[in-house]
C-alpha atoms as a PDB file:
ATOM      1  CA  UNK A   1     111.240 100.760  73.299  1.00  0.00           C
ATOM      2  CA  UNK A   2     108.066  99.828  71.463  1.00  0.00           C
ATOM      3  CA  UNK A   3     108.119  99.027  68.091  1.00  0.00           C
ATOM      4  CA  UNK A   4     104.501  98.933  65.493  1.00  0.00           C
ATOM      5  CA  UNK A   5     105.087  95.616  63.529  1.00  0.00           C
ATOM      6  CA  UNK A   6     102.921  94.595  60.835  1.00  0.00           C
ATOM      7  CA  UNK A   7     102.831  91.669  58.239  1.00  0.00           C
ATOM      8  CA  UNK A   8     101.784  91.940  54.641  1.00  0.00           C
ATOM      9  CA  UNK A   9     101.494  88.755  52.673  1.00  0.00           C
ATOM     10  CA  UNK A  10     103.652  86.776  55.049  1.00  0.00           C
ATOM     11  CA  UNK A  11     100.918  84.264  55.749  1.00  0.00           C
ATOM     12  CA  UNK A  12     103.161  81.737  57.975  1.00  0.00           C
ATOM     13  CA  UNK A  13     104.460  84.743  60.488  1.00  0.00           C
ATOM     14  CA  UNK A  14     100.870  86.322  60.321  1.00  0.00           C
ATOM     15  CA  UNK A  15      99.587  82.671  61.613  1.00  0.00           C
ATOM     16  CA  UNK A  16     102.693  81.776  64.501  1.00  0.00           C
ATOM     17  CA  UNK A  17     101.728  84.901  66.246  1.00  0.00           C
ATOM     18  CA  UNK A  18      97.940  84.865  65.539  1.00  0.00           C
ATOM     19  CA  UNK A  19      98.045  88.396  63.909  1.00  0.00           C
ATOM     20  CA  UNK A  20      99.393  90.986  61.275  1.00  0.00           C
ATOM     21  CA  UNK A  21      99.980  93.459  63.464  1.00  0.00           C
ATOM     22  CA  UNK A  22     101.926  93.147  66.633  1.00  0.00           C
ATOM     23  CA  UNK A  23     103.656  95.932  69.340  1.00  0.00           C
ATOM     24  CA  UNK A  24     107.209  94.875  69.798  1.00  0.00           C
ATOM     25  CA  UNK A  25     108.671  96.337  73.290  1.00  0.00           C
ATOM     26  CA  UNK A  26     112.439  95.390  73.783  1.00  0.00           C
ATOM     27  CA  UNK A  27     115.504  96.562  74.831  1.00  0.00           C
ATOM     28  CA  UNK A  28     117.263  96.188  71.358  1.00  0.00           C
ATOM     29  CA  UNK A  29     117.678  99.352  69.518  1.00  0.00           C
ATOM     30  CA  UNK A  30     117.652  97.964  65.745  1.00  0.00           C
ATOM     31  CA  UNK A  31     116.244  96.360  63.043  1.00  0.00           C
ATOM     32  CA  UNK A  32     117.882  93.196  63.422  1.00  0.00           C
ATOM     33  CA  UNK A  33     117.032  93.348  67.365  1.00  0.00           C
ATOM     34  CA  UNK A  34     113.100  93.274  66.018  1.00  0.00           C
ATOM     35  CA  UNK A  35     113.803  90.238  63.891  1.00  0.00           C
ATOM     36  CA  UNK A  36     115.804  88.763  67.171  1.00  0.00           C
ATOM     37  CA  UNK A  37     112.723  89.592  69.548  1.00  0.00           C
ATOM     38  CA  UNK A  38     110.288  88.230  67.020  1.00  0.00           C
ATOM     39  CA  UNK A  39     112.320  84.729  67.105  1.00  0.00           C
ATOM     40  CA  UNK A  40     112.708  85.024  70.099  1.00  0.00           C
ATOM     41  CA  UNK A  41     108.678  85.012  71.167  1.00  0.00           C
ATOM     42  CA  UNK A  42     107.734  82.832  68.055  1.00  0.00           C
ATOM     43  CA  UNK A  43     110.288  80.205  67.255  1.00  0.00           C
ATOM     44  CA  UNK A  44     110.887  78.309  63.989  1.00  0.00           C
ATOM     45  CA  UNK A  45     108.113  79.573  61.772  1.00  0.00           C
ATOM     46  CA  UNK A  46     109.567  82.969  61.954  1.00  0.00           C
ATOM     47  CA  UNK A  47     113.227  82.223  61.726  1.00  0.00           C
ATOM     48  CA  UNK A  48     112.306  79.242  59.078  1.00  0.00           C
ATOM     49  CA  UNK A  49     110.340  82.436  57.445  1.00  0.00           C
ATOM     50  CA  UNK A  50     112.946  85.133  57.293  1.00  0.00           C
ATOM     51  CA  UNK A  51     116.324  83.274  57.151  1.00  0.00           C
ATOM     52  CA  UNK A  52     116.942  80.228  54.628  1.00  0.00           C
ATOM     53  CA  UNK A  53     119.015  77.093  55.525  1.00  0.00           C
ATOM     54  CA  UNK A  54     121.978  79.036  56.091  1.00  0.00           C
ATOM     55  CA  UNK A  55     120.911  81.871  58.205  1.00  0.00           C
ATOM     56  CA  UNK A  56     121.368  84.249  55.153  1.00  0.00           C
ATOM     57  CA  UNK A  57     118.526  86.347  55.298  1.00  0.00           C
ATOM     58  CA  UNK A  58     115.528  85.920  52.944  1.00  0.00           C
ATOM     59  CA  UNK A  59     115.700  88.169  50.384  1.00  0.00           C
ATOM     60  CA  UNK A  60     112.026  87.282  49.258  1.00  0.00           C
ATOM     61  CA  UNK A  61     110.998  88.885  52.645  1.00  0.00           C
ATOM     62  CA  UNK A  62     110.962  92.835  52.468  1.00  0.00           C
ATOM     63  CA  UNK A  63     111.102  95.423  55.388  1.00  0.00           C
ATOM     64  CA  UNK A  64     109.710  98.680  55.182  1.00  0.00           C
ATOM     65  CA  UNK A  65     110.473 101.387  57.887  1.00  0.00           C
ATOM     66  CA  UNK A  66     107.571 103.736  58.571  1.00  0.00           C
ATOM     67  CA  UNK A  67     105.793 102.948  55.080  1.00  0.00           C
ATOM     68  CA  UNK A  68     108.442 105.104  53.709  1.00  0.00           C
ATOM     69  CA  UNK A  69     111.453 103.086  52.390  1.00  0.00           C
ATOM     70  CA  UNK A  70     112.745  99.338  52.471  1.00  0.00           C
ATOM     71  CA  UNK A  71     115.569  98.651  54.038  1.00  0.00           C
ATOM     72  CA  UNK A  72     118.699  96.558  52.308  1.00  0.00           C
ATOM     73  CA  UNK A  73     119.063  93.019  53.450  1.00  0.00           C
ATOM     74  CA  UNK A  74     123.002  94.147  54.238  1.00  0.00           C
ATOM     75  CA  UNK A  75     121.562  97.140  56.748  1.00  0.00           C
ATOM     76  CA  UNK A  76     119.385  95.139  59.273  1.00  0.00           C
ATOM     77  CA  UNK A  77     121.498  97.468  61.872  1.00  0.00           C
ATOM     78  CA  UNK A  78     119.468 100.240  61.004  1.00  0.00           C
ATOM     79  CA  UNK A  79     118.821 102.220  64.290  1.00  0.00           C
ATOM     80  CA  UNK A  80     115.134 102.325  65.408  1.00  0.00           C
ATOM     81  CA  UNK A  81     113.249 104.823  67.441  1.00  0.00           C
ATOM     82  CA  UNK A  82     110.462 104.568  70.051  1.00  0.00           C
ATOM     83  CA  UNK A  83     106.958 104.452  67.914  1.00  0.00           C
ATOM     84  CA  UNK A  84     108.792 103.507  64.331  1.00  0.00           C
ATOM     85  CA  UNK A  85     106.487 101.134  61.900  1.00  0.00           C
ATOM     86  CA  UNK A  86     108.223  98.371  60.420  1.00  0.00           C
ATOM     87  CA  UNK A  87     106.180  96.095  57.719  1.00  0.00           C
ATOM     88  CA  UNK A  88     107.361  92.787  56.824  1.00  0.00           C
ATOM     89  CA  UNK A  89     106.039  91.775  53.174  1.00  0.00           C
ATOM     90  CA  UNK A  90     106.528  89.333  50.925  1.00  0.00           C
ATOM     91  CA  UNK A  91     108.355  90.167  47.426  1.00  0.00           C
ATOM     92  CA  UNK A  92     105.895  89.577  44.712  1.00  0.00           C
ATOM     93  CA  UNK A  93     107.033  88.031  41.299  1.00  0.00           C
ATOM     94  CA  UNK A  94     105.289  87.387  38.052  1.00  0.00           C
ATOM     95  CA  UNK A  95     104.825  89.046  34.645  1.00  0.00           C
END
């Protein structure tokens, strides 16, 4: 299955793989399969990026599924179809 990746404001993944925008083809059929496949290809920078100390994942670090919706840390099982868009973005703060 191939899978459109992109990352917004997520400087540190954006440099490991030498891009912000990346075609994912795996065998995994969900979010959390992406994320796998992604550590998988790219190491530390990308688990150190989207996981903390722990290996809770970083809630700082948003996912949005076809530009559409973001999907809850707690549902990184979300099922995944050939062509779907996931964006990985950085949760902005300030005031």
């Amino acid at each position: 299955m191939k899978i459109d990746v992109e990352f917004l404001s997520v400087p540190l993944i954006s440099e490991a793989i030498g891009k912000k925008n990346l075609e994912v083809d795996m065998s995994g059929e969900t979010v959390k399969d992406v994320i796998d496949e992604l550590i998988r290809r790219f190491a530390e920078k990308v688990r150190d990026t989207l996981y903390d100390e722990e290996g809770n994942y970083n809630l700082m670090v948003q996912i949005a599924l076809n530009k559409k919706f973001v999907i809850p840390f707690n549902e990184l099982h979300t099922p995944l179809k050939e062509g779907d868009n996931l964006t990985f973005m950085m949760l902005v703060t300030g005031g």
